[in-house]
C-alpha atoms as a PDB file:
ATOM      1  CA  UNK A   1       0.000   0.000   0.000  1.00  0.00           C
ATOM      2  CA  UNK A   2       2.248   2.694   0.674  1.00  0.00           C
ATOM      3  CA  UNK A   3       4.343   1.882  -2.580  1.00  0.00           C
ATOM      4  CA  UNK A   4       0.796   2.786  -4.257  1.00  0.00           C
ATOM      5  CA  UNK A   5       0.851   6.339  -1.898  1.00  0.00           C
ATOM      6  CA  UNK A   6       4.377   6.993  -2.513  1.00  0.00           C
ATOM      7  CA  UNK A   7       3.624   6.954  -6.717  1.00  0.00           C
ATOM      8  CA  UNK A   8       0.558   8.657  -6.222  1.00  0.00           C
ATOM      9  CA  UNK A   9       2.446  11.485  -4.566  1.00  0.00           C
ATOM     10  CA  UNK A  10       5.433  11.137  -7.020  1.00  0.00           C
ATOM     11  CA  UNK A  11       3.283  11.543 -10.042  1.00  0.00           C
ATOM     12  CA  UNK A  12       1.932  14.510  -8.395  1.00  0.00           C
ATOM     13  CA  UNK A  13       5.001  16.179  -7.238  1.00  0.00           C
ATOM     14  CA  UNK A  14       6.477  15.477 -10.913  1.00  0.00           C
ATOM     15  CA  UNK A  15       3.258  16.937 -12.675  1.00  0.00           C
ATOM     16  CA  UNK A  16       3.778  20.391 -10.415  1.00  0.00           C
ATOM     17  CA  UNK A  17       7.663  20.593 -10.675  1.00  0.00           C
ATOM     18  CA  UNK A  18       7.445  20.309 -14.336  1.00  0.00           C
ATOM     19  CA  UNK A  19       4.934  22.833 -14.938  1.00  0.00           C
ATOM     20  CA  UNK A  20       6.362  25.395 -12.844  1.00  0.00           C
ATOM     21  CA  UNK A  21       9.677  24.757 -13.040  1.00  0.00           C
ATOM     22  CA  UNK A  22       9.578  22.999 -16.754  1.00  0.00           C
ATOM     23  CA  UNK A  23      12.385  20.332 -15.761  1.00  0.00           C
ATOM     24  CA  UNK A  24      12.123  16.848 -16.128  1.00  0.00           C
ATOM     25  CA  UNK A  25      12.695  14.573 -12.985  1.00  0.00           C
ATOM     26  CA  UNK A  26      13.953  10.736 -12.733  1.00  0.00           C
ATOM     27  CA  UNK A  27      11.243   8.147 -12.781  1.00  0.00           C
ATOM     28  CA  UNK A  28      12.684   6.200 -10.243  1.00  0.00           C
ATOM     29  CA  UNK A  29      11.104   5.286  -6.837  1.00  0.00           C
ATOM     30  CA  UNK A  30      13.299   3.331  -4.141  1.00  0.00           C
ATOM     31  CA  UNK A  31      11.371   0.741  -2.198  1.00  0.00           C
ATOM     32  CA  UNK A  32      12.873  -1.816   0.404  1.00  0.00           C
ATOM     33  CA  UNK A  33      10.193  -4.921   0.330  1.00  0.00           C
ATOM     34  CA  UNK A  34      11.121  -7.176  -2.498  1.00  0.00           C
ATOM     35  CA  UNK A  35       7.710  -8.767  -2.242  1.00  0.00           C
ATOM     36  CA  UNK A  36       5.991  -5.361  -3.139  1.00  0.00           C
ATOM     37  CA  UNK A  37       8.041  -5.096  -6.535  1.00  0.00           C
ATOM     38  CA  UNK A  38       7.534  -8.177  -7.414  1.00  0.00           C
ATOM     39  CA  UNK A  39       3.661  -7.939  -7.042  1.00  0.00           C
ATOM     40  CA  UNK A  40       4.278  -4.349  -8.907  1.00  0.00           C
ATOM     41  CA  UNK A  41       6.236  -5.610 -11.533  1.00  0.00           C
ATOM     42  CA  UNK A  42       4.508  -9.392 -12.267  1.00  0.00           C
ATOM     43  CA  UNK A  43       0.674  -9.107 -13.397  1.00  0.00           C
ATOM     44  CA  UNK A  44      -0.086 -12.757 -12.595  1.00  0.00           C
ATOM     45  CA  UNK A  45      -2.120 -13.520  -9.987  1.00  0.00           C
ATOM     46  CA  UNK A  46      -1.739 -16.666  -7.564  1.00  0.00           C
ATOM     47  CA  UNK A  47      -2.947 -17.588  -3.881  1.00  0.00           C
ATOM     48  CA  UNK A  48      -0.924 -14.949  -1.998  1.00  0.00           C
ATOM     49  CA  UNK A  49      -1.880 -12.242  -3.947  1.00  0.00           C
ATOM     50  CA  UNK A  50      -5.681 -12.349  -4.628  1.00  0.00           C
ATOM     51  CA  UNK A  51      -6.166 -10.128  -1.520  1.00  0.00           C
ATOM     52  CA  UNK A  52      -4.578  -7.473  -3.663  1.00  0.00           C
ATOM     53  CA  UNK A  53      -6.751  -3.663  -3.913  1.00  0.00           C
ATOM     54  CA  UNK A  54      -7.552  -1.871  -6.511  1.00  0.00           C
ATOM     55  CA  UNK A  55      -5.113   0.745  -5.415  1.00  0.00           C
ATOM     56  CA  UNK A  56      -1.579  -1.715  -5.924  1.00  0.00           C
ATOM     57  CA  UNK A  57      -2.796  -2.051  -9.962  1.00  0.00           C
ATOM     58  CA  UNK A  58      -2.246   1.612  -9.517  1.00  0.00           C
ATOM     59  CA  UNK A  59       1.754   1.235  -9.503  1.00  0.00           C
ATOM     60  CA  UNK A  60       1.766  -1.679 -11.934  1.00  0.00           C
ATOM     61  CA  UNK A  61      -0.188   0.334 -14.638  1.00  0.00           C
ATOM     62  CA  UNK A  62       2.695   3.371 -13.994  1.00  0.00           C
ATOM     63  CA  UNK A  63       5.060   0.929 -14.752  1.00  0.00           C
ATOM     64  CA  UNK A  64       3.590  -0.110 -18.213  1.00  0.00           C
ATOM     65  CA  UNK A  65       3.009   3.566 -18.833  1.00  0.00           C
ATOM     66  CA  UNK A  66       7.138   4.016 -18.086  1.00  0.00           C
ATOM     67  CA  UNK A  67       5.784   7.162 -15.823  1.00  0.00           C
ATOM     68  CA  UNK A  68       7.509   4.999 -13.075  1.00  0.00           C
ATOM     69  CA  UNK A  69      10.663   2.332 -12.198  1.00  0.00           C
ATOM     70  CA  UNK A  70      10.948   0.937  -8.724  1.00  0.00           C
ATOM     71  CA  UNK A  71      14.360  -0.253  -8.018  1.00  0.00           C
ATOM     72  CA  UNK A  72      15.770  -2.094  -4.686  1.00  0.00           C
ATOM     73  CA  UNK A  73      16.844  -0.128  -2.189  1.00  0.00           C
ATOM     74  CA  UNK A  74      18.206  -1.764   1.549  1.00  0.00           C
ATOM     75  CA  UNK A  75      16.428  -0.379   4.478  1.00  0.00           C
ATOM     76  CA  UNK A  76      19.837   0.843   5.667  1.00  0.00           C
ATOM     77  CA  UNK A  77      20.616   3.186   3.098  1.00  0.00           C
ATOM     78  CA  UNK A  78      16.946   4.553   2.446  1.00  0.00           C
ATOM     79  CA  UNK A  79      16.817   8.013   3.785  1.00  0.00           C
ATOM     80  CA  UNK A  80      12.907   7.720   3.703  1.00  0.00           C
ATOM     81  CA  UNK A  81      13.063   4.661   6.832  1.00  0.00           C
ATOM     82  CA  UNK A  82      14.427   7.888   9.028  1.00  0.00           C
ATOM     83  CA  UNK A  83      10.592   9.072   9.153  1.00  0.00           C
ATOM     84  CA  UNK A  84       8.973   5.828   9.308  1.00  0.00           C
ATOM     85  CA  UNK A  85      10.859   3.068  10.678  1.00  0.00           C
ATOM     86  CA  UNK A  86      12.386   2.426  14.364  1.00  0.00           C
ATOM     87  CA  UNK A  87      16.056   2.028  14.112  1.00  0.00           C
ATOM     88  CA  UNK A  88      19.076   1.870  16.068  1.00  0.00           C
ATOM     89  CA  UNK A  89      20.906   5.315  16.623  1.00  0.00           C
ATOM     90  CA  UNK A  90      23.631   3.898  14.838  1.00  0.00           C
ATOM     91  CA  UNK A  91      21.330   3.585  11.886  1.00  0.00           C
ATOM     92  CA  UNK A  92      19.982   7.039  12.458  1.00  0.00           C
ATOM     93  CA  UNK A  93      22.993   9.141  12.829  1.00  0.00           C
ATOM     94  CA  UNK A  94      24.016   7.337  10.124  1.00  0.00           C
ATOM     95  CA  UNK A  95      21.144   8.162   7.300  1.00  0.00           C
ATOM     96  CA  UNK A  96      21.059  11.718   9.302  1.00  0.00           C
ATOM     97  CA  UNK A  97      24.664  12.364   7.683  1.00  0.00           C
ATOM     98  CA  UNK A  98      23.601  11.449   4.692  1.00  0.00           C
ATOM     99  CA  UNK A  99      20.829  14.145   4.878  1.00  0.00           C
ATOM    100  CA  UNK A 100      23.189  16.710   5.821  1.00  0.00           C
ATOM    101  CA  UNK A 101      26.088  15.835   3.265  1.00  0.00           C
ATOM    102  CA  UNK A 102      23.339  16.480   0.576  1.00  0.00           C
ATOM    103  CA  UNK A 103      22.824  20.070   1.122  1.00  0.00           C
END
């Protein structure tokens, strides 16, 4: 689900960036859970993922359009887990850095 969210927002972010700003953006979205690009990426359907909403076809139709890729990225190095996950302070100072050194 919040793969689905996260290109809903991206697609609208994109849309407002290029019309004020009239530059292009990378299509690329970073997720962590393996299992949700698969299920974004294959169309088939089996046992485990008849439960599936409406809103997950969402992502998979992006793809197919090529309005979206959705590459691997480990929980360690995604600076997104910093606002959503609970991690060591190790792990946090450490993606913190890498917040800072980007400015």
């Amino acid at each position: 689900m919040a793969l689905a969210m996260t290109t809903k927002h991206y697609l609208w972010l994109k849309r407002g960036i290029q019309e004020l700003l009239k530059i292009d953006i990378p299509n690329a979205l970073f997720c962590d859970s393996n299992a949700a690009i698969d299920v974004a990426y294959n169309p088939k359907l089996n046992d485990r993922s008849k439960h599936i909403d409406v809103a997950y076809h969402f992502t998979r139709e992006q793809i197919d359009q090529g309005n979206v890729s959705v590459m691997y990225e480990p929980s360690e190095k995604n600076l997104a887990d910093i606002c959503t996950k609970g991690m060591t302070r190790y792990d946090n100072d450490h993606l913190c850095s890498k917040i800072f050194e980007s400015k």
